[in-house]
Every structure is written in C-alpha cells, then in structure tokens.
C-alpha atoms as a PDB file:
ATOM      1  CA  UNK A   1       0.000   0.000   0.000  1.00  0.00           C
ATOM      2  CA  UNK A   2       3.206   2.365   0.735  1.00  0.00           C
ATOM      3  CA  UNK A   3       6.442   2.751   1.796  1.00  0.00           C
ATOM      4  CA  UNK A   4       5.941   2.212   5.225  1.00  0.00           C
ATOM      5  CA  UNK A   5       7.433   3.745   8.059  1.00  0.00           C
ATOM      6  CA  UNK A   6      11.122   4.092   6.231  1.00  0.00           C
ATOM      7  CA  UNK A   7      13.561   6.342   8.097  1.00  0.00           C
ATOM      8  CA  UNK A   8      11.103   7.560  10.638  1.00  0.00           C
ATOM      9  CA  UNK A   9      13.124   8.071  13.905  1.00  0.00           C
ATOM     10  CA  UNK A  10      11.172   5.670  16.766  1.00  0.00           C
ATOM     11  CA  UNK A  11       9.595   8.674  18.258  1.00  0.00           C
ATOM     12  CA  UNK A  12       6.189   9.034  15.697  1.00  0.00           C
ATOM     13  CA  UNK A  13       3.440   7.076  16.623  1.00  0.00           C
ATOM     14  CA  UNK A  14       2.977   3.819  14.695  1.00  0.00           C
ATOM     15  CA  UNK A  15       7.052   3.230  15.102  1.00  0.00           C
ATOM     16  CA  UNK A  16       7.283  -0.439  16.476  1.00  0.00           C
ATOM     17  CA  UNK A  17      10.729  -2.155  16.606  1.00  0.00           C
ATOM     18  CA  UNK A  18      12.677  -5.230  18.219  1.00  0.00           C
ATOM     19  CA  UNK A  19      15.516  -4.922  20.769  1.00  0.00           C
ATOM     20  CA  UNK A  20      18.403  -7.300  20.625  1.00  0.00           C
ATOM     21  CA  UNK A  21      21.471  -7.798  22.576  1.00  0.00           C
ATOM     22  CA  UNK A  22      24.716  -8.026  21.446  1.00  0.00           C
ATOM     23  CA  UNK A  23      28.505  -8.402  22.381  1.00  0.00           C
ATOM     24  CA  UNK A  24      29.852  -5.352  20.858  1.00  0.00           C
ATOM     25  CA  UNK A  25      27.290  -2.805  20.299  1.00  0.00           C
ATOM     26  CA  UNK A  26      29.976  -0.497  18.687  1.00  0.00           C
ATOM     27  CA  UNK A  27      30.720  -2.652  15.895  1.00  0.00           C
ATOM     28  CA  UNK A  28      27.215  -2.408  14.977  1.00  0.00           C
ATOM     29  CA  UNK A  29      27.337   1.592  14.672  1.00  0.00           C
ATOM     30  CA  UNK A  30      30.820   1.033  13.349  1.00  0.00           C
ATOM     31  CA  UNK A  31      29.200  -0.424  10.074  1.00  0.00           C
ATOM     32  CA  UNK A  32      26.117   2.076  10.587  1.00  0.00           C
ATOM     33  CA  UNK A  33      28.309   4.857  10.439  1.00  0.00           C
ATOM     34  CA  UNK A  34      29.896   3.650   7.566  1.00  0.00           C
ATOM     35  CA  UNK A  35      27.331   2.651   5.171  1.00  0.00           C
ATOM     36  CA  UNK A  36      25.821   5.781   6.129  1.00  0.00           C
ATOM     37  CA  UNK A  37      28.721   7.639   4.975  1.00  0.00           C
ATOM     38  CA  UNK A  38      28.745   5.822   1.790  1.00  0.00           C
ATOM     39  CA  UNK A  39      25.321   6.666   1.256  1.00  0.00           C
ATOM     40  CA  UNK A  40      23.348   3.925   2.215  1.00  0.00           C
ATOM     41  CA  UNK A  41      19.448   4.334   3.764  1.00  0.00           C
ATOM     42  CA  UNK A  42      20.406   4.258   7.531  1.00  0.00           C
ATOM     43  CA  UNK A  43      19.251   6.191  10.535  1.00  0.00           C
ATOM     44  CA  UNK A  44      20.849   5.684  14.020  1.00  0.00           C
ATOM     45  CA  UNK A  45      21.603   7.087  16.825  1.00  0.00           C
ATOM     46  CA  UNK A  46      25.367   6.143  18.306  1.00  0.00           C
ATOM     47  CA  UNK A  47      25.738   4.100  21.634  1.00  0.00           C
ATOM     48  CA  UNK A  48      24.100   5.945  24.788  1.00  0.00           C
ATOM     49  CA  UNK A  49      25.270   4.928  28.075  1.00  0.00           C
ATOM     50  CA  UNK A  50      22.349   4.235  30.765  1.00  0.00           C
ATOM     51  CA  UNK A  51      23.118   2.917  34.044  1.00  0.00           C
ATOM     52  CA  UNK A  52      21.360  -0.431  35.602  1.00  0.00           C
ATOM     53  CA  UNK A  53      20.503  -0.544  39.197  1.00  0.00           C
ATOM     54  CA  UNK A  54      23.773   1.112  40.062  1.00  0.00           C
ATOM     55  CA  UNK A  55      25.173   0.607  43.614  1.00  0.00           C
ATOM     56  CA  UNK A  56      24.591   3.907  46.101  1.00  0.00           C
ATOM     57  CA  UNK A  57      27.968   5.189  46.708  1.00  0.00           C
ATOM     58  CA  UNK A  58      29.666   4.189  43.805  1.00  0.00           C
ATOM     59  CA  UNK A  59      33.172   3.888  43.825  1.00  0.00           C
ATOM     60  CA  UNK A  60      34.816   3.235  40.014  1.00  0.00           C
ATOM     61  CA  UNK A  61      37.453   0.026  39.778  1.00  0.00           C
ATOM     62  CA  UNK A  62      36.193  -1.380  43.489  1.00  0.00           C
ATOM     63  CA  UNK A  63      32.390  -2.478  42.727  1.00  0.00           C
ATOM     64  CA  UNK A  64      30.156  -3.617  39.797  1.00  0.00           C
ATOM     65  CA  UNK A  65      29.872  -0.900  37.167  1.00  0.00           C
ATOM     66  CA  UNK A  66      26.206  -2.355  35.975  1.00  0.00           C
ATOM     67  CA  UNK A  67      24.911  -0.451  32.909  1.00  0.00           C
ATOM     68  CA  UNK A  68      24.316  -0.490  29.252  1.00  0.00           C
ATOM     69  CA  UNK A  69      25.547   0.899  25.735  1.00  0.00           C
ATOM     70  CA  UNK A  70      22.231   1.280  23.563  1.00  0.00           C
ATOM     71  CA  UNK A  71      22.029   2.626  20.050  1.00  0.00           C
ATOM     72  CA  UNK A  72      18.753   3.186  17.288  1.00  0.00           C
ATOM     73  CA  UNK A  73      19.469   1.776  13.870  1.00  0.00           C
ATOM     74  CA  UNK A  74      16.892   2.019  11.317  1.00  0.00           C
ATOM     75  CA  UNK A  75      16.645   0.571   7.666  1.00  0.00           C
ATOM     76  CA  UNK A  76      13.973   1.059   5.365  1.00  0.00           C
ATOM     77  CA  UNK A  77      12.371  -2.277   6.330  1.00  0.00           C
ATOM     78  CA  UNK A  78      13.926  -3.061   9.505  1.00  0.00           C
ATOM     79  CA  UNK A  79      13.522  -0.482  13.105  1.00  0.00           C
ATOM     80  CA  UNK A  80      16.205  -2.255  15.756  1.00  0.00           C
ATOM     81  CA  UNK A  81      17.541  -1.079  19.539  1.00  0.00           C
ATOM     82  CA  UNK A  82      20.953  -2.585  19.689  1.00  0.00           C
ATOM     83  CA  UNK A  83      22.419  -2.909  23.384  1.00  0.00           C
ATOM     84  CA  UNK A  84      25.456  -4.423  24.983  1.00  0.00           C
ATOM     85  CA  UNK A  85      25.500  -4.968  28.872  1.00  0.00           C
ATOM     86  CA  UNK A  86      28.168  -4.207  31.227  1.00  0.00           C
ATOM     87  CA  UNK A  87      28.766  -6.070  34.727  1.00  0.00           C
ATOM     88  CA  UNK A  88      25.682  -7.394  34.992  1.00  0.00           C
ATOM     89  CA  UNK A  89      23.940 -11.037  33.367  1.00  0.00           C
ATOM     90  CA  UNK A  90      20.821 -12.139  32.468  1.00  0.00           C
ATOM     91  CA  UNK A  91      20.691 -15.865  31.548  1.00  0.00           C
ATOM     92  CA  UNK A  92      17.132 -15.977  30.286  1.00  0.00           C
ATOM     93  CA  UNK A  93      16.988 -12.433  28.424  1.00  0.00           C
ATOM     94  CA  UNK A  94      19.115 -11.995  25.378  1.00  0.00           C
ATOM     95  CA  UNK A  95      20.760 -15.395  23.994  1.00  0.00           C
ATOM     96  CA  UNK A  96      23.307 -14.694  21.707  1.00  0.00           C
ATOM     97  CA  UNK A  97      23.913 -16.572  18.610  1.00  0.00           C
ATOM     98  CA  UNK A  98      28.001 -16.639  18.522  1.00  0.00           C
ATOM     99  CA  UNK A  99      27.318 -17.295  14.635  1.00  0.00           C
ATOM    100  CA  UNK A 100      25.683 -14.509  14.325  1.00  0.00           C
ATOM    101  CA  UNK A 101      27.497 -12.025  12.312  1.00  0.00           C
ATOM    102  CA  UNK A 102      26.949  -8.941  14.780  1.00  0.00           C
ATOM    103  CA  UNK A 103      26.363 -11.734  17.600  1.00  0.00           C
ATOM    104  CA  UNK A 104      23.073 -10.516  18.343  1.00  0.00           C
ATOM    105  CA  UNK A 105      20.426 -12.065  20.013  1.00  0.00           C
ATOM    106  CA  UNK A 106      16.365 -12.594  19.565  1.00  0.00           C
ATOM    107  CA  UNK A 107      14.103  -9.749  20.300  1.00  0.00           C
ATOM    108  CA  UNK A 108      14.464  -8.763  24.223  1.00  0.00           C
ATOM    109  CA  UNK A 109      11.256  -6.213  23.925  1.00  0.00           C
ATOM    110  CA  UNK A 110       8.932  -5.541  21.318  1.00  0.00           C
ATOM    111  CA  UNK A 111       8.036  -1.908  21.720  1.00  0.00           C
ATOM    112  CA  UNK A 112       5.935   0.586  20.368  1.00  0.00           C
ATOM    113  CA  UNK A 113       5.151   4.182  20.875  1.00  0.00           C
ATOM    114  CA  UNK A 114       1.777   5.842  21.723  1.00  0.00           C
ATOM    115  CA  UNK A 115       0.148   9.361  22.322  1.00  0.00           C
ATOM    116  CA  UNK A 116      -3.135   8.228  23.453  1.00  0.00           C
ATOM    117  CA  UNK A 117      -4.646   8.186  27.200  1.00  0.00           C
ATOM    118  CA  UNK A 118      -2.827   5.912  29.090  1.00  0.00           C
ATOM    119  CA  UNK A 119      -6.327   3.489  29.674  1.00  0.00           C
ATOM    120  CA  UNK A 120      -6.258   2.521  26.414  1.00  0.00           C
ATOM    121  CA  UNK A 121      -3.324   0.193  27.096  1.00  0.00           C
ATOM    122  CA  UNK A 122      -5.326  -1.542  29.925  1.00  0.00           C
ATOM    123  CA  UNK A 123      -6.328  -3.780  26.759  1.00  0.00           C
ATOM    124  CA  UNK A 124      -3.162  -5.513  26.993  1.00  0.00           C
ATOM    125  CA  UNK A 125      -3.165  -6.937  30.341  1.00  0.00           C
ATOM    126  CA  UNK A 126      -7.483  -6.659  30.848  1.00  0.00           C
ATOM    127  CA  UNK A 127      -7.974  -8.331  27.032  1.00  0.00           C
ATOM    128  CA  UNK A 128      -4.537 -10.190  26.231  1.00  0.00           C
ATOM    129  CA  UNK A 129      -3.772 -11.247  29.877  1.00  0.00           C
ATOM    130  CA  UNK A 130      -0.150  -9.931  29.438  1.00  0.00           C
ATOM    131  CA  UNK A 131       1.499  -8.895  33.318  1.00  0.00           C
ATOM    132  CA  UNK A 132       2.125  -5.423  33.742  1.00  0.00           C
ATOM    133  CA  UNK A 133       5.170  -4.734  35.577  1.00  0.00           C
ATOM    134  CA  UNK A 134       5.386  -1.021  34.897  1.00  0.00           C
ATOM    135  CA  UNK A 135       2.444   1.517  34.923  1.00  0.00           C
ATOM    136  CA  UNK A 136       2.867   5.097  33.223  1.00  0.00           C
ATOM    137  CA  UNK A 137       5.467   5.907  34.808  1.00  0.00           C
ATOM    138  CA  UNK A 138       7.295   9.066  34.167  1.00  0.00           C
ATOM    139  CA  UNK A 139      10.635   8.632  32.470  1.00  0.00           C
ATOM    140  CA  UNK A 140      13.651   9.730  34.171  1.00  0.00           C
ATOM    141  CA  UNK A 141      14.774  11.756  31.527  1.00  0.00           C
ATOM    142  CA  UNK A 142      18.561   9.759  31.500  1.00  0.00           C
ATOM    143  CA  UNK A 143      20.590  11.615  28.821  1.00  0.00           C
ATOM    144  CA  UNK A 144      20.730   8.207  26.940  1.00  0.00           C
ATOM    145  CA  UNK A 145      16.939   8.035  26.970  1.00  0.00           C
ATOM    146  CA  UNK A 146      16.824  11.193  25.566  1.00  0.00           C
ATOM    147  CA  UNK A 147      19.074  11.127  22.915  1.00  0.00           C
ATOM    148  CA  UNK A 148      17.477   7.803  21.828  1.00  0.00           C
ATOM    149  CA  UNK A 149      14.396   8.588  21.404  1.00  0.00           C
ATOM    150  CA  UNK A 150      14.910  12.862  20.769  1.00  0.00           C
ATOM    151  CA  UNK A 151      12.280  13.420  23.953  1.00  0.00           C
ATOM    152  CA  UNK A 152      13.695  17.332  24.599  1.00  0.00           C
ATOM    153  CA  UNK A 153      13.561  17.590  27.943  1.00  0.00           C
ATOM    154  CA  UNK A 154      13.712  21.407  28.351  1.00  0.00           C
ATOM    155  CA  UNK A 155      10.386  21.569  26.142  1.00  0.00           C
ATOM    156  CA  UNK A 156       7.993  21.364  28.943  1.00  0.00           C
ATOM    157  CA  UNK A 157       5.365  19.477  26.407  1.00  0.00           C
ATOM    158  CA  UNK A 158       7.233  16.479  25.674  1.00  0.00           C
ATOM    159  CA  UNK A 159       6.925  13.905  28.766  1.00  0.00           C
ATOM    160  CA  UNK A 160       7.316  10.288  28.212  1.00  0.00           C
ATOM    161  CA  UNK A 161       5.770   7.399  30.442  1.00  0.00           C
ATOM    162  CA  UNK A 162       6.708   3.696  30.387  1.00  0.00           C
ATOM    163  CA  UNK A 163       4.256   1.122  30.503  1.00  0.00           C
ATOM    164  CA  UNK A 164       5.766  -2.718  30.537  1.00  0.00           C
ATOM    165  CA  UNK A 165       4.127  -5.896  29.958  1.00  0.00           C
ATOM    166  CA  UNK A 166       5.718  -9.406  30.108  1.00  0.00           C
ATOM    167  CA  UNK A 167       3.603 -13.029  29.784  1.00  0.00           C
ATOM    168  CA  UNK A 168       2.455 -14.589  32.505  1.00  0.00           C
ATOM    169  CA  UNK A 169       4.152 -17.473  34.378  1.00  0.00           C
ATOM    170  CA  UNK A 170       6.625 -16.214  35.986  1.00  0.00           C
ATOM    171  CA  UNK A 171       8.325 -14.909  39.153  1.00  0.00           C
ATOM    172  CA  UNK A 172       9.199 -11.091  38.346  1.00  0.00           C
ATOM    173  CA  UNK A 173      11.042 -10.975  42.037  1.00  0.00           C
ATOM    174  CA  UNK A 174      13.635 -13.051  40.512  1.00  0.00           C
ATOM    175  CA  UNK A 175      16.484 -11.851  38.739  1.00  0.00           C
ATOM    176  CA  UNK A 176      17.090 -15.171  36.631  1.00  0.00           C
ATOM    177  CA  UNK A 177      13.571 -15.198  35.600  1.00  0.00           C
ATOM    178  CA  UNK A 178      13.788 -12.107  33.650  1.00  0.00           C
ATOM    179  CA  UNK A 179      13.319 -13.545  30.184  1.00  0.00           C
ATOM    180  CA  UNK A 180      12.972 -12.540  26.857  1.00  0.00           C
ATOM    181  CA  UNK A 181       9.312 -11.074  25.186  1.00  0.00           C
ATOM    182  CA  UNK A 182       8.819  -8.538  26.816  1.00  0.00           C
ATOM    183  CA  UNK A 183       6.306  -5.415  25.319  1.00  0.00           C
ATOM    184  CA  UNK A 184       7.406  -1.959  26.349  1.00  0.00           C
ATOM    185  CA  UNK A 185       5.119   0.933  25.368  1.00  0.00           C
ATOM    186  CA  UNK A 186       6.382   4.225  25.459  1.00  0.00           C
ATOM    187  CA  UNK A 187       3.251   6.788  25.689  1.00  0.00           C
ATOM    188  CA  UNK A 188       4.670  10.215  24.493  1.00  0.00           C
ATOM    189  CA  UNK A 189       2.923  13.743  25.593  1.00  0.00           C
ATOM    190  CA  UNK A 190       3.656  16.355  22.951  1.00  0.00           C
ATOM    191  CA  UNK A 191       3.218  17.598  19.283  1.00  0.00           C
ATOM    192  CA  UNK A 192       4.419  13.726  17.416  1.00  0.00           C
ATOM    193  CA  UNK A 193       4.041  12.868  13.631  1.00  0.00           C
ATOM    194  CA  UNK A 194       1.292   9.796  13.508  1.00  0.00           C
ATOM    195  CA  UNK A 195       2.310   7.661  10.955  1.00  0.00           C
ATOM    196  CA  UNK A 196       0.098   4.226  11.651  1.00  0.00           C
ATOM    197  CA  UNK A 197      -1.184   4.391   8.359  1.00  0.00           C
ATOM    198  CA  UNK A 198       2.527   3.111   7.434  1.00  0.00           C
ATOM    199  CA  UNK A 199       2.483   0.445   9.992  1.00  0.00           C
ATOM    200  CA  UNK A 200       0.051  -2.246   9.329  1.00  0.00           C
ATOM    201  CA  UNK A 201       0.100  -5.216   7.485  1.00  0.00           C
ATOM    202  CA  UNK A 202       0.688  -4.108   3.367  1.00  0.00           C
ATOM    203  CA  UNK A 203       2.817  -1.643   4.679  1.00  0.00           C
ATOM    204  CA  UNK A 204       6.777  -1.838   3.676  1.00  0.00           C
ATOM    205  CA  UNK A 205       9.112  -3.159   6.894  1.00  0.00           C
ATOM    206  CA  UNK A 206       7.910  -3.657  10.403  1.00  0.00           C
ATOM    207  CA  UNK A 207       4.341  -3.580  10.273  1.00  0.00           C
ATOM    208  CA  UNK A 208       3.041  -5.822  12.560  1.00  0.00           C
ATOM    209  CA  UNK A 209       3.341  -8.255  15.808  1.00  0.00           C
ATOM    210  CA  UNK A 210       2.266 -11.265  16.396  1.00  0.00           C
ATOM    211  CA  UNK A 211       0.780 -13.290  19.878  1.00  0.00           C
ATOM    212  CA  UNK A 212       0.437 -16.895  20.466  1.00  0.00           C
ATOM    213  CA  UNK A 213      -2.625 -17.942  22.523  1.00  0.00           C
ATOM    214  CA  UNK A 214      -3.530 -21.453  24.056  1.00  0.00           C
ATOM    215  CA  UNK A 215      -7.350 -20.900  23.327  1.00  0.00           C
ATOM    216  CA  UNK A 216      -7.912 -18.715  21.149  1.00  0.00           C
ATOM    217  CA  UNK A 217     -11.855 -19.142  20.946  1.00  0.00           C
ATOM    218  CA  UNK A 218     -11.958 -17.610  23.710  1.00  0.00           C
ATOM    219  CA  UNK A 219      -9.863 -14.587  22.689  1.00  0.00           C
ATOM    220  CA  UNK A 220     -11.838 -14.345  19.815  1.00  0.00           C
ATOM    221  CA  UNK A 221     -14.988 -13.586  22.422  1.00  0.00           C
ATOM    222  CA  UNK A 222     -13.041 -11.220  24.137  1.00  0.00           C
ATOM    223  CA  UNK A 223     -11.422  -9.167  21.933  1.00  0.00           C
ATOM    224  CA  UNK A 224     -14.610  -8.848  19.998  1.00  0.00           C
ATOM    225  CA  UNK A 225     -16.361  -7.717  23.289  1.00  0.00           C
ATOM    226  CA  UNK A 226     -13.837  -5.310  23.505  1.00  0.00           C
ATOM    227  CA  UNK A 227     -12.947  -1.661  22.472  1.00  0.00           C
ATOM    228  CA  UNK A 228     -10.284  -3.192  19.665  1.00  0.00           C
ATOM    229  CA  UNK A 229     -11.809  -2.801  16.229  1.00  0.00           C
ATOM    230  CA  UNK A 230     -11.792  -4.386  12.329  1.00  0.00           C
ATOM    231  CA  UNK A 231     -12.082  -7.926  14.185  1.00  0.00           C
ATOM    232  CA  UNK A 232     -11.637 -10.668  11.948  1.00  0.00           C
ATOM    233  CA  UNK A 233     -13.210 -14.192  11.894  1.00  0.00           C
ATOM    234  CA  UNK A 234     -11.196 -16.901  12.908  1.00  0.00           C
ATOM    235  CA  UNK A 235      -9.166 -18.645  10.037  1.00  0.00           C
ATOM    236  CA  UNK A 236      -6.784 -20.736   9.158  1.00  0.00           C
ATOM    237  CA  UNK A 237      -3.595 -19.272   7.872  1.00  0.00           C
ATOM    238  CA  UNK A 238      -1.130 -20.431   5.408  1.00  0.00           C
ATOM    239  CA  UNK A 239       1.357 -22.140   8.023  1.00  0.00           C
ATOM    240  CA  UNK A 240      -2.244 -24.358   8.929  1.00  0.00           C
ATOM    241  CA  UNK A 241      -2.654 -22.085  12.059  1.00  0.00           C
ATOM    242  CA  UNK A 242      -6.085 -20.477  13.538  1.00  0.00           C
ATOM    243  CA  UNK A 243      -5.494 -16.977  13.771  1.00  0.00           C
ATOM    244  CA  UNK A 244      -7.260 -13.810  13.561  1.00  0.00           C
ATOM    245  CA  UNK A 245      -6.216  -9.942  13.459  1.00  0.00           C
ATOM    246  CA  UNK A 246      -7.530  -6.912  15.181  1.00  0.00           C
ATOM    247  CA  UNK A 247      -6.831  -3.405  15.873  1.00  0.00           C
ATOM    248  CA  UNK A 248      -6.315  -2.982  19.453  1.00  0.00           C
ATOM    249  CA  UNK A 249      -7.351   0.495  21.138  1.00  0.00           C
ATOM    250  CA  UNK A 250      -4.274   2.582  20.866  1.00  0.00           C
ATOM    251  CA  UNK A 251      -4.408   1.794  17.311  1.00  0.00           C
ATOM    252  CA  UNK A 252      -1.971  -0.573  16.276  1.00  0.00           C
ATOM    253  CA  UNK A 253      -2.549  -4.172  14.085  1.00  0.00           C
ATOM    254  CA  UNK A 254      -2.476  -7.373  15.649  1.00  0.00           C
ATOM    255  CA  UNK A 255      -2.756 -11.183  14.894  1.00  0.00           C
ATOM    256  CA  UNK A 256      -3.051 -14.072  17.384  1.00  0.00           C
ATOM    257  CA  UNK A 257      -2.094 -17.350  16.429  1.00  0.00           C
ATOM    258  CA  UNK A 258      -3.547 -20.499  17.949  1.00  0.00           C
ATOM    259  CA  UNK A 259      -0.517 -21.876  19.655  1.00  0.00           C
END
C-alpha cells in the first residue's frame, strides 16, 4: 500500500521495533556509520550509556559498574535497539547466537510508541492477559533516553511514560527469571508525527506483531467484546494455524495465532 514507516526516527506514533542484545554494540554503529557515509538508507543514533541498578555510593574500579551501551538503527524495512551490557547477566533475556554475524540475540522487547490516554493500554493486560510490571510511569529523563528517542527535555510538552508488559508465568522478584518477550510501550505527551497508516500489514518493513494464545476461541470472544476494532473471523492461515487480526485500542494491528 506504501512505503511504510522508512527512516522515521522511533519517536512518531505507529514506530514499532525489536531490541536485541549483542557483544559489541559499537561494531554495529561502526558499520552504521559507515554505510551511512557511503550513502546507504540508515538512521541511528550512536551508543548511549544508561546505568542499571547502580550501587549507592559508587566507587569506580572497586564495585560492579552495571549499565548499558544502547544505540537506534533504522533501515527502510527493519527499526532495531541494539544494546550491549556491562557487569551485569541475564541468563534468560538476550541469547546470543556466537554465529551470528553482529552476535546478536532474539528480540528482548517488542516496543511501540503511543500518544493516546494511558487506559487505552489496559487492553493488553485486561484483554490479552499480558502482566504489567510497569504503569505510566514518568521517564527519568537519563541523557541516553533522551538522545534515543529525541524526547527534549527542556520543552515542557514532551513527557514520556513507560508502561511494561511481560507473559504470565513467571516470578518477576527473581532476577534469573527475567526472560525474553517482553512489550514496552512508550506513551509520548507532545506535538508527534502519527504515521500508523505506514504500519500495518501491506505496509513496507515492520508492520506488525504477532501473539500466540492457548485458546484462542476464547480470545476471539473477548477481543470482539472489547474496544479493539476491524475484528476478523477466525481462520486458518497459510502455516495451517487459527489466527485472527484486530486493531487494538491505541491503534496498532495485531494477529493471534492459535498456539
């Protein structure tokens, strides 16, 4: 149908993208910078520095330095966070493929970014029966989250709240169960381009995601007795799957798959 959402930095609303660890996140902008330079389609932002549950008190070279080097890169059909992690591991969350050729991992989060009242998202754990283990809650306004996602924080009208979701099943006290999957939604206040036109399924690139179900009958009923919209019937895909798609409340395109 179009282009889709091309070189759009992540912060317009329809932008969706995967985030992947890897073991060198400055070889990655290493080749962005280069192909850039050579006139390739890339947009990025270089490797931001955020700090991870750093110790009070810190004192460099005689305790854990626990943080992490993130950067944007952006193709015309592919929107990725790259990160590399520093003095701190997490078994389950970000497996990385050694033959990989940036050794990168799967997707940590799936994320998306939203302008729209924060209830809207209660579809997601209410509906979908995701676990919500962050509720709108005001961004700290790091310098790396800034630069990463261009949120100015000296313009008074641009705030950004986090709102995460992770399935169910498992015990969020503990560290080692931290696993991969997770949904992060970013809900921006402030004047942002709305581009989810481009981002649905016969769009160009990243265009849509994807949930496995146990029953999904019974998501059928609910997400039909919900606010989503353009419900489809059940069907049977062509991977011999039941599945059906939906627009879920904030606006963006879904499809559950009968797992």
């Amino acid at each position: 149908m179009n282009e889709g959402l091309g070189l759009s930095p992540l912060k317009v609303v329809g932008s969706r993208w995967g985030t992947s660890l890897c073991l060198d996140v400055f070889n990655v902008a290493n080749h962005a910078e280069d192909g850039q330079a050579l006139g390739l389609p890339i947009y990025y932002v270089p490797p931001q520095r955020n700090l991870i549950n750093r110790p009070e008190n810190f004192t460099p070279f005689y305790q854990a330095n626990p943080c992490v080097h993130e950067m944007v890169l952006i193709q015309p059909l592919t929107r990725q966070v790259i990160f590399q992690r520093h003095d701190y591991h997490r078994p389950n969350s970000g497996i990385v493929n050694p033959d990989s050729y940036f050794k990168a991992s799967e997707f940590v989060h799936a994320g998306l970014i939203v302008d729209c009242e924060s209830e809207r998202l209660d579809f997601y754990d209410q509906v979908l029966g995701l676990v919500r283990t962050l509720d709108n809650v005001e961004s700290g306004y790091s310098l790396a989250s800034r630069n990463i996602l261009e949120v100015k924080k000296e313009n008074p009208d641009e705030r950004m709240f986090n709102t995460y979701f992770t399935a169910p099943g498992y015990d969020l006290k503990e560290k080692n169960q931290v696993h991969s999957g997770n949904f992060e939604v970013l809900r921006l206040e402030g004047n942002l381009e709305n581009k989810q036109t481009y981002s649905r399924p016969g769009c160009l690139g990243t265009s849509l995601y994807t949930l496995k179900v146990t029953d999904i009958d019974s998501y059928h009923q609910k997400v039909s007795n919900s606010e989503a919209t353009e419900v489809t019937e059940i069907i049977v895909n062509e991977f011999a799957e039941k599945s059906f798609s939906f627009v879920a409340p904030d606006g963006y395109f879904w499809t559950l798959l009968q797992s």
